[in-house]
N, C-alpha and C. Protein backbone atom coordinates (compact mmCIF):
# COMPACT_ATOMS: atom_id res chain seq x y z
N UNK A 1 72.02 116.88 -162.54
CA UNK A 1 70.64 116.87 -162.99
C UNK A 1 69.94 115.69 -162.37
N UNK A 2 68.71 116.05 -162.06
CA UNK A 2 67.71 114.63 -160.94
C UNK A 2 67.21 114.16 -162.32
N UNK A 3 67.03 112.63 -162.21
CA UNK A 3 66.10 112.17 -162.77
C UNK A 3 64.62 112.64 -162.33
N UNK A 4 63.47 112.43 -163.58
CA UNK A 4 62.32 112.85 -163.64
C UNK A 4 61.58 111.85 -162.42
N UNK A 5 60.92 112.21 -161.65
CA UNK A 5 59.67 111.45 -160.79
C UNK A 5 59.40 110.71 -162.15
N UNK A 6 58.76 109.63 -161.76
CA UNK A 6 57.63 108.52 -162.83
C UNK A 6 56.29 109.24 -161.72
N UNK A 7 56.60 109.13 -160.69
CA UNK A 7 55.24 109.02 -159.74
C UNK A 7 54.49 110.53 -159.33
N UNK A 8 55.17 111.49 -160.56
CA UNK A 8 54.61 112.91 -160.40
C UNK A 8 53.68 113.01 -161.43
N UNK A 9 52.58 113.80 -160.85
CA UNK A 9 51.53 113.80 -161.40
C UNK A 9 51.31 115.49 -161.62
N UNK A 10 51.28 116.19 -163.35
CA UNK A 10 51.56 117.49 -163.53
C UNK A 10 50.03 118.06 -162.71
N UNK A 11 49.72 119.22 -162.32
CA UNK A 11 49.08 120.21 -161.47
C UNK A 11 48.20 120.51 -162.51
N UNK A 12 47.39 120.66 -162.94
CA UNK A 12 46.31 121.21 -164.46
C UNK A 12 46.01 122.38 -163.95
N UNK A 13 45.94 122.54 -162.60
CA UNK A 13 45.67 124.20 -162.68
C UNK A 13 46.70 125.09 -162.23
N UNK A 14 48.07 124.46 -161.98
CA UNK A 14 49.16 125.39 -162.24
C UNK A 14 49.46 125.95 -163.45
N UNK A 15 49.68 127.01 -163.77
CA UNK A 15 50.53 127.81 -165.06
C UNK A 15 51.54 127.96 -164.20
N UNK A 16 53.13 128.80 -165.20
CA UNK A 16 54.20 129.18 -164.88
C UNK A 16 53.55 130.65 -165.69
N UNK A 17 52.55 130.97 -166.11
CA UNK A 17 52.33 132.15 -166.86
C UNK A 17 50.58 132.17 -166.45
N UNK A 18 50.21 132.42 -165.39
CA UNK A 18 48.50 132.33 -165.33
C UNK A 18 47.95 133.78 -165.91
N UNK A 19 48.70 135.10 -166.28
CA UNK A 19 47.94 135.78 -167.45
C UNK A 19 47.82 135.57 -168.72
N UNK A 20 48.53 134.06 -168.92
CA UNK A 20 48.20 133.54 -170.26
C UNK A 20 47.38 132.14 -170.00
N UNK A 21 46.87 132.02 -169.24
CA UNK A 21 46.52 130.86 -168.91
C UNK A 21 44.54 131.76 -168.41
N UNK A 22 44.42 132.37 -167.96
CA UNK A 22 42.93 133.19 -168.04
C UNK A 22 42.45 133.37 -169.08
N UNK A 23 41.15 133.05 -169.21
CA UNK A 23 40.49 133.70 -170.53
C UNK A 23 40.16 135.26 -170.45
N UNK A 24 40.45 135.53 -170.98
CA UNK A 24 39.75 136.96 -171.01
C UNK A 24 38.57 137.29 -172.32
N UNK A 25 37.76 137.94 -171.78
CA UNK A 25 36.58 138.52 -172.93
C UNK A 25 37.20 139.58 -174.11
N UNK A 26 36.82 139.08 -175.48
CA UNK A 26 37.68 139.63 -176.41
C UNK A 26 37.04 140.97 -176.46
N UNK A 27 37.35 141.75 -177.07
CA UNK A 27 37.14 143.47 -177.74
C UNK A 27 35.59 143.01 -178.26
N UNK A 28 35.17 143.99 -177.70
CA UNK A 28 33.90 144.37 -178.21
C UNK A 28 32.48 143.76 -177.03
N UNK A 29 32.86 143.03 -175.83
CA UNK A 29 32.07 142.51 -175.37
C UNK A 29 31.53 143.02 -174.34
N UNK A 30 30.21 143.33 -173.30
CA UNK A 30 30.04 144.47 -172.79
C UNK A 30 30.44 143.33 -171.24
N UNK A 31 30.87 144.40 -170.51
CA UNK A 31 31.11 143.28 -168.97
C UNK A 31 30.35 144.25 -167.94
N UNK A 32 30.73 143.78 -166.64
CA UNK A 32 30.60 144.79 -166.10
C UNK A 32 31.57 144.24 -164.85
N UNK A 33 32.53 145.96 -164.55
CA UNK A 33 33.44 146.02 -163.64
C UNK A 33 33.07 145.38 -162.17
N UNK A 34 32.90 144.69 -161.57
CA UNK A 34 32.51 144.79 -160.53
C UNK A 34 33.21 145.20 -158.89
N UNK A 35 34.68 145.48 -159.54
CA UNK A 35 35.27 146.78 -158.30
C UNK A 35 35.00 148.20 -158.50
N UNK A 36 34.66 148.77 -159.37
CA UNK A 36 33.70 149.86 -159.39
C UNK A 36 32.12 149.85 -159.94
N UNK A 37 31.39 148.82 -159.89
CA UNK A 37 30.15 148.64 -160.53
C UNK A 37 29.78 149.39 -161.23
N UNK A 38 30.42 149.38 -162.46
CA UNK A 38 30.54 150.21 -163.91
C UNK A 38 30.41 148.92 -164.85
N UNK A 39 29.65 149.39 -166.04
CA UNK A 39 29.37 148.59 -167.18
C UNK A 39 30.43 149.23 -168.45
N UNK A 40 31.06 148.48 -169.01
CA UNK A 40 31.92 148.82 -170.06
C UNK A 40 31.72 147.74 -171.68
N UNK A 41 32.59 148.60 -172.19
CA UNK A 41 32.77 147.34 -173.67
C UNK A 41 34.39 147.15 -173.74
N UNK A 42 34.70 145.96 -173.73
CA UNK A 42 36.11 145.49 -173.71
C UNK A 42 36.72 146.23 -175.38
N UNK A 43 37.80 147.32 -174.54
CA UNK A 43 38.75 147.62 -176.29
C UNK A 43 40.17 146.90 -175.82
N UNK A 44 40.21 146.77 -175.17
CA UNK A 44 41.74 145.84 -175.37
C UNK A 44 42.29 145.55 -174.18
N UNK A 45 43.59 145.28 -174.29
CA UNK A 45 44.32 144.93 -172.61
C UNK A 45 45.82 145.52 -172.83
N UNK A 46 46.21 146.54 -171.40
CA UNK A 46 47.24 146.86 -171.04
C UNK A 46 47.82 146.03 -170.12
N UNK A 47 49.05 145.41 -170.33
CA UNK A 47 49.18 144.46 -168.92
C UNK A 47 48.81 144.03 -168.66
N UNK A 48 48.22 143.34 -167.39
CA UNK A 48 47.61 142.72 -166.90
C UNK A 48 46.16 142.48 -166.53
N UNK A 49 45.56 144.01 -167.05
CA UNK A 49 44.32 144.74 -167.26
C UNK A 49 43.80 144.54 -168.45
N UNK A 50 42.29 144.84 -168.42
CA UNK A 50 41.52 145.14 -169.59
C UNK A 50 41.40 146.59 -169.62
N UNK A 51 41.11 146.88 -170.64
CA UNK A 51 41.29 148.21 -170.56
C UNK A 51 39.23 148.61 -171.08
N UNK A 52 38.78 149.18 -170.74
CA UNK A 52 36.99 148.90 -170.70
C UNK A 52 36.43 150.74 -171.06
N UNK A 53 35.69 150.81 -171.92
CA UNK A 53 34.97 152.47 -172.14
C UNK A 53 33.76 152.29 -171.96
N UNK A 54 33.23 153.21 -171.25
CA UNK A 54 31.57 153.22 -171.28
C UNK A 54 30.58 153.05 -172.41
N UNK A 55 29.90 152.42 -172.40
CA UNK A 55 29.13 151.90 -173.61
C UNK A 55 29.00 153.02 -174.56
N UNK A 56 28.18 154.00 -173.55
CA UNK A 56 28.05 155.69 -174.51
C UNK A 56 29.29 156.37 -174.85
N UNK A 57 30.64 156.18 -174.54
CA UNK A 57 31.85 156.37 -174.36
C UNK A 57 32.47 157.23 -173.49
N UNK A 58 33.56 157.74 -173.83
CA UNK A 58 33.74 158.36 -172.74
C UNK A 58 35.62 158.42 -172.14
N UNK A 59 35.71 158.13 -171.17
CA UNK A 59 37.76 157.58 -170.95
C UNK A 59 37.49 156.18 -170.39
N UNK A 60 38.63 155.63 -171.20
CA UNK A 60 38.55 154.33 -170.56
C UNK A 60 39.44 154.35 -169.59
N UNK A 61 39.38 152.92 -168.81
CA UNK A 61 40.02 152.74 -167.50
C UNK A 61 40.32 151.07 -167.57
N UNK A 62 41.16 151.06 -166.54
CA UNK A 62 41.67 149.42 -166.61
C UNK A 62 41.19 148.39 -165.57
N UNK A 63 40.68 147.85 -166.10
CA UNK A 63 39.83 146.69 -164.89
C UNK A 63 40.47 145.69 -164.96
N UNK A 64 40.64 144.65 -163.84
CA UNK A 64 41.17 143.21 -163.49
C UNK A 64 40.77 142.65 -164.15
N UNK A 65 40.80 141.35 -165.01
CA UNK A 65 39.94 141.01 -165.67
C UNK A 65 39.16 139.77 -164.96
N UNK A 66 39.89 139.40 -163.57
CA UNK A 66 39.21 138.71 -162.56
C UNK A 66 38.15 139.33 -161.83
N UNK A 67 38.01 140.35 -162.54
CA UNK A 67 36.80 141.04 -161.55
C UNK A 67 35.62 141.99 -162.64
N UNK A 68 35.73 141.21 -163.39
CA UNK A 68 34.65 141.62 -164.46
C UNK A 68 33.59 140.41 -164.53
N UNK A 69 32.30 140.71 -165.02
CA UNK A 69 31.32 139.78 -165.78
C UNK A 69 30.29 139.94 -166.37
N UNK A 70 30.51 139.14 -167.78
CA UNK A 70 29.93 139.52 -168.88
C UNK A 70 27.93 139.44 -168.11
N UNK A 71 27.86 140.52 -169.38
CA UNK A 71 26.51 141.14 -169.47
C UNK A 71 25.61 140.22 -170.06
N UNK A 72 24.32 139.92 -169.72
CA UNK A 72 23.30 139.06 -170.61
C UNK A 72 22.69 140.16 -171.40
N UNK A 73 22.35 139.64 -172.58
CA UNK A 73 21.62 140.61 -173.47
C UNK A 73 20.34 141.10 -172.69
N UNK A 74 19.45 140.35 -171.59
CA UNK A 74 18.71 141.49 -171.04
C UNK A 74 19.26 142.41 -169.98
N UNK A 75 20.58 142.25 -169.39
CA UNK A 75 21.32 143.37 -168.57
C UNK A 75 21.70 144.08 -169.35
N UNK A 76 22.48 143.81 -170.73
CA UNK A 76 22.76 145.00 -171.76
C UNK A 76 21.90 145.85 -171.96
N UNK A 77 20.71 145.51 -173.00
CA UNK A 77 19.33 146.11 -172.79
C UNK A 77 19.26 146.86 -171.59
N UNK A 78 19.06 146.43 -170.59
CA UNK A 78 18.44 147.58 -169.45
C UNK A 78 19.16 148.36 -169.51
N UNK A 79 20.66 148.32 -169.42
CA UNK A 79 22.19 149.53 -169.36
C UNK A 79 21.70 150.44 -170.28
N UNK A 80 21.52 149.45 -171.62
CA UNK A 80 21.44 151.10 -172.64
C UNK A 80 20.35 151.42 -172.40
N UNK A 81 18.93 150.97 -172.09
CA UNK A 81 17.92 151.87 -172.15
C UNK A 81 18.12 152.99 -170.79
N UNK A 82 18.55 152.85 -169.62
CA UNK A 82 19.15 153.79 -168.80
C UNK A 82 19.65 154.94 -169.20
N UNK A 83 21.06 154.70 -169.98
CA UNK A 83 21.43 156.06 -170.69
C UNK A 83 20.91 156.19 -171.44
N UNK A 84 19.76 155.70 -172.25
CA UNK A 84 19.29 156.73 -173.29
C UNK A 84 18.11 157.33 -172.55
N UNK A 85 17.73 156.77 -171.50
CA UNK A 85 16.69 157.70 -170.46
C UNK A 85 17.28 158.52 -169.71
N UNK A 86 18.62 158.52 -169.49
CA UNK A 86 19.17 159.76 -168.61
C UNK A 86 19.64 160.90 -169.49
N UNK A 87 20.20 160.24 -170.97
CA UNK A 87 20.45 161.17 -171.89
C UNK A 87 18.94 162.56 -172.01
N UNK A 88 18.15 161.46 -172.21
CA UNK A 88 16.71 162.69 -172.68
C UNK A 88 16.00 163.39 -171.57
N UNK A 89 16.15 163.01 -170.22
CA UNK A 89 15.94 163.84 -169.58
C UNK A 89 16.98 165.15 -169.08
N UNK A 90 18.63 164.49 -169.55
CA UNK A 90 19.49 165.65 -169.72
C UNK A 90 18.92 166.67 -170.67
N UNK A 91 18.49 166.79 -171.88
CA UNK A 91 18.10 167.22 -172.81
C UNK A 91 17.47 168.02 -172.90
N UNK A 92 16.21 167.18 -171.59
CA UNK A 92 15.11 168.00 -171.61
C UNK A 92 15.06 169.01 -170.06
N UNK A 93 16.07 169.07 -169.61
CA UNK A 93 16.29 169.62 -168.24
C UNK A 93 15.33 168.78 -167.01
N UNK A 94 15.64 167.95 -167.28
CA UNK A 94 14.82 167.04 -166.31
C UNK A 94 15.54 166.59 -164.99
N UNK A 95 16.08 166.65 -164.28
CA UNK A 95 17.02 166.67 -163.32
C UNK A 95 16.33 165.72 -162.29
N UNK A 96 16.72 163.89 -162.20
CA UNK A 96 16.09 163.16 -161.13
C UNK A 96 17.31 162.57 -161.23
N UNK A 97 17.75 162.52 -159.31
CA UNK A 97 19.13 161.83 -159.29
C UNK A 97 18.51 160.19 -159.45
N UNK A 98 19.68 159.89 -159.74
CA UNK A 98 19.67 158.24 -159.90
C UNK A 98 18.89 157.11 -158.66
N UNK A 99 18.34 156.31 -158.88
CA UNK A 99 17.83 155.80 -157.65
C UNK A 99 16.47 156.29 -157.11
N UNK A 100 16.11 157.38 -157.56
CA UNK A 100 14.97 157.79 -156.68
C UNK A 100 13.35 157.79 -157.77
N UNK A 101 12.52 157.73 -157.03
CA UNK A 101 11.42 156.78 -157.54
C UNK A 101 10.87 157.95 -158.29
N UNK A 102 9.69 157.86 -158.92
CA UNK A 102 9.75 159.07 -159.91
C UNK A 102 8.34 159.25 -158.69
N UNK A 103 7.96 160.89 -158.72
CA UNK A 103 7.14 161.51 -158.22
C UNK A 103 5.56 160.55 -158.36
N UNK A 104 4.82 160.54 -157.46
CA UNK A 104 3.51 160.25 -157.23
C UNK A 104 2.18 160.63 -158.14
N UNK A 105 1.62 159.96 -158.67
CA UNK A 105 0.48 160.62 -159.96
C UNK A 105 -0.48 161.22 -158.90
């Protein structure tokens, strides 16, 4: 067995465990994926993943959790008012793909 260095100085950003050493966003918080630029609400973690469902719901899927970031309450806001504007024009047979500007008065 070596004696200990005196003259070693421990690493603060080494872990021997860095998926316990990440914070992750607890259950319930909305992020957004940014390897598939999808907005979710954190329900839990499989492995090494978060596991994330669409706000309106839906199947969840597992995101990195290095590659998520949390939502400001005015990005939340805009998300849901989106689906509840794509919801009512589903509704109402309104059919405008995503992205495109609404028709000319």
């Amino acid at each position: 067995m070596t004696a200990p260095n005196p003259d070693h100085v421990p690493n603060p950003t080494h872990s021997p465990k860095p998926e316990l050493a990440r914070s992750s966003p607890p259950p319930g918080t909305a992020v957004r994926d940014t390897t598939l630029d999808r907005v979710g609400i954190v329900m839990g973690h499989k492995g090494p993943y978060l596991q994330l469902r669409p706000l309106s719901g839906g199947r969840v899927w597992d995101a990195d959790p290095d590659r998520l970031e949390p939502l400001t309450p005015t990005e939340l806001l805009r998300v849901r008012l989106a689906e509840t504007n794509a919801r009512s024009r589903q509704e109402l047979g309104i059919h405008r793909p995503t992205g495109d500007a609404p028709p000319p008065r």
